[in-house]
Protein backbone atom coordinates (compact mmCIF):
# COMPACT_ATOMS: atom_id res chain seq x y z
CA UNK A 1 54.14 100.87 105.24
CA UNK A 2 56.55 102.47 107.26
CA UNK A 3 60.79 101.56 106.15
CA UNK A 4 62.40 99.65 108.47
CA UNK A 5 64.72 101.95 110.73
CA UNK A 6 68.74 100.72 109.89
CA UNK A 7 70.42 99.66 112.80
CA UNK A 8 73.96 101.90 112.95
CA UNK A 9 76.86 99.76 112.77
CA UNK A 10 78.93 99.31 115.91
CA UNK A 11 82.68 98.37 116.24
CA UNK A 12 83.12 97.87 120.23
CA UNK A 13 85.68 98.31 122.33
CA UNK A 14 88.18 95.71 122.82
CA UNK A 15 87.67 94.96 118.74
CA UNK A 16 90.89 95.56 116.56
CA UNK A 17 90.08 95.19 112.81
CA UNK A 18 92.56 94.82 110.13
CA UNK A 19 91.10 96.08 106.70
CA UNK A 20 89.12 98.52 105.10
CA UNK A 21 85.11 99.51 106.19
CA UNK A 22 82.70 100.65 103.78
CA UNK A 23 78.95 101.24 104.52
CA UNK A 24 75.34 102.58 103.65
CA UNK A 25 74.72 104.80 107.08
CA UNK A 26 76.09 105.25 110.46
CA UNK A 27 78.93 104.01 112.43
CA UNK A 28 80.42 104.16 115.62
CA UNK A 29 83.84 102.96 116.45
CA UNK A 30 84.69 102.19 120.24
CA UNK A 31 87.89 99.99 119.22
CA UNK A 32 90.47 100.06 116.79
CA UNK A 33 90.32 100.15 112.80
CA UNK A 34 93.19 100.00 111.25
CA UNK A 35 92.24 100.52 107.63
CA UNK A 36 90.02 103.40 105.63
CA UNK A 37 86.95 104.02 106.35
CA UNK A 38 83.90 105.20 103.25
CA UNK A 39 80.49 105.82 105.10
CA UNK A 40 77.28 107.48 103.03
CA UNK A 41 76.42 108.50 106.92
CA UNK A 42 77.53 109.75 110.07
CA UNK A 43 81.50 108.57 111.70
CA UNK A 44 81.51 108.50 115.17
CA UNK A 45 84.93 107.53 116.81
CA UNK A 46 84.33 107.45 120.24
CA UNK A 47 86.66 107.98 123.16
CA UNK A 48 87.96 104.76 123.03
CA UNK A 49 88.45 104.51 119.56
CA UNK A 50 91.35 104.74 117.86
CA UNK A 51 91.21 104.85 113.40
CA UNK A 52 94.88 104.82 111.45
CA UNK A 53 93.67 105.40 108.10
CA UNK A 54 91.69 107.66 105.74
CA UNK A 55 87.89 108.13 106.92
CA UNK A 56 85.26 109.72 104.02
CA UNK A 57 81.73 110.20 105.06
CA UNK A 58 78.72 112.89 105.17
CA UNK A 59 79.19 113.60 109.12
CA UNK A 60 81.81 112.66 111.39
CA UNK A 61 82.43 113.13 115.32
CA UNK A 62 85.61 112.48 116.97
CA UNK A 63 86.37 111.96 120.49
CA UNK A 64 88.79 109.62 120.26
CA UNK A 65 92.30 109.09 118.27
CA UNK A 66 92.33 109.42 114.42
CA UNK A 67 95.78 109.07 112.13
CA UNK A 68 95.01 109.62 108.66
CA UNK A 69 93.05 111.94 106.59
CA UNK A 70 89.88 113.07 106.63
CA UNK A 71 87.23 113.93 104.12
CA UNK A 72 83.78 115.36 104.92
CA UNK A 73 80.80 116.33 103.04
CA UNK A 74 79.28 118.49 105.91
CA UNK A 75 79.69 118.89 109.58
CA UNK A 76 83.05 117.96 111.38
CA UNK A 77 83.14 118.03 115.46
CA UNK A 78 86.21 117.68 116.79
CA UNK A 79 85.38 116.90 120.85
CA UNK A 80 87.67 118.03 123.91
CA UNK A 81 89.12 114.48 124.00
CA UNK A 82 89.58 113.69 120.08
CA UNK A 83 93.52 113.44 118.93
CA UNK A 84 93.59 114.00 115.07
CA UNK A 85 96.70 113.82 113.25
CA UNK A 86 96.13 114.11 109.19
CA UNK A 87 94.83 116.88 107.16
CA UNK A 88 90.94 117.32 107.17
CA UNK A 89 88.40 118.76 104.08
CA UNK A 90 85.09 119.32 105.57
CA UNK A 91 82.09 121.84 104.79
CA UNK A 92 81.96 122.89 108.08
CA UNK A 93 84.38 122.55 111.52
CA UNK A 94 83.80 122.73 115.37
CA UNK A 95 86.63 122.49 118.03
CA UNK A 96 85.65 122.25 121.65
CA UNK A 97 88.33 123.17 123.97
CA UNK A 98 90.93 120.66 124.58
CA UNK A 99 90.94 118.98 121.20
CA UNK A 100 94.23 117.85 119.02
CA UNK A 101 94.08 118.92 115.65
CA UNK A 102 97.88 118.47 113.95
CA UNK A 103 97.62 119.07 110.27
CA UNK A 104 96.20 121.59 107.40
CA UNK A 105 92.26 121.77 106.84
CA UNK A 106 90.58 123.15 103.95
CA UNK A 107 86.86 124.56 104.23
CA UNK A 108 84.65 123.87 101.32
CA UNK A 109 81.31 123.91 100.37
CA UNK A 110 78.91 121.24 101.60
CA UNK A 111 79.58 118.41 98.69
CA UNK A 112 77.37 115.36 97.95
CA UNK A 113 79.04 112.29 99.63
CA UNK A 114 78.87 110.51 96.41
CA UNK A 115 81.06 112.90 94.53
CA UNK A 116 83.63 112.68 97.70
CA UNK A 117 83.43 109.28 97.27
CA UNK A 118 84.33 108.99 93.83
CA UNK A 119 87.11 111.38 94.06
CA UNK A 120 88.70 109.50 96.88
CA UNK A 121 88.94 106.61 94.91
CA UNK A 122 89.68 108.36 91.60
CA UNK A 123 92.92 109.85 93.96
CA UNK A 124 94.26 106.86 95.14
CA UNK A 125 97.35 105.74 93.19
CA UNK A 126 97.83 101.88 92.77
C-alpha cells in the first residue's frame, strides 16, 4: 500500500497566532506567528508573512518578514522580498538580490534536525 501523502500545514493570511508551533513536516506561513517555530520539514514564510520568534527546521524559505533567530539543518533561501532580522545557523545560504539580512550567520555542516532540535531546547534558559 502506498503512505498517505501529509497535507503541509498552512497558516493564511489575515491569521495572527499567539504561541509557539511545532510540527512533523512542512509549513507555510502567509500571516503572522508570533511565537517559535520547531518543524522536522520545510519553513516557508511567504510574502505576507511576518514570524517574531525563533524558527528551527530542516529547510526554510523566506520571502516575507522574520524577527528572531534562525536555525537550519540544510538549505536557507533568503528571497528578494524576505526582511530577516536575527542571527541565522544554516548548512547552506542563498541571497537573491534585494533581500534584508541584519545579523551574524554561521555556516555549518548539514546537521540532523533532531540534534538541532534538542540543542535548541537544551539552550533555552528557564
Amino acid at each position: 500500500p502506498v503512505p498517505e501523502a501529509v497535507s503541509p500545514n498552512q497558516i493564511n493570511a489575515g491569521t495572527v497566532i499567539h504561541g509557539d508551533i511545532m510540527c512533523n513536516g512542512n509549513i507555510r506561513i502567509d500571516g503572522t506567528l508570533r511565537g517559535k517555530i520547531e518543524c522536522s520539514g520545510k519553513v516557508v514564510i511567504g510574502t505576507s508573512g511576518q514570524v517574531e520568534g525563533d524558527v528551527v527546521c530542516s529547510n526554510m524559505d523566506i520571502l516575507g518578514q522574520v524577527k528572531g533567530n534562525v536555525l537550519v539543518a540544510d538549505k536557507t533561501a533568503l528571497k528578494a522580498s524576505c526582511r530577516l532580522t536575527g542571527d541565522m545557523q544554516t548548512g547552506s545560504l542563498s541571497i537573491e538580490p534585494g533581500a534584508e539580512f541584519n545579523g551574524k550567520c554561521t555556516m555549518t555542516a548539514t546537521a540532523d534536525i533532531q540534534s538541532l532540535l534538542q540543542s535548541a531546547k537544551e539552550s533555552v534558559t528557564v
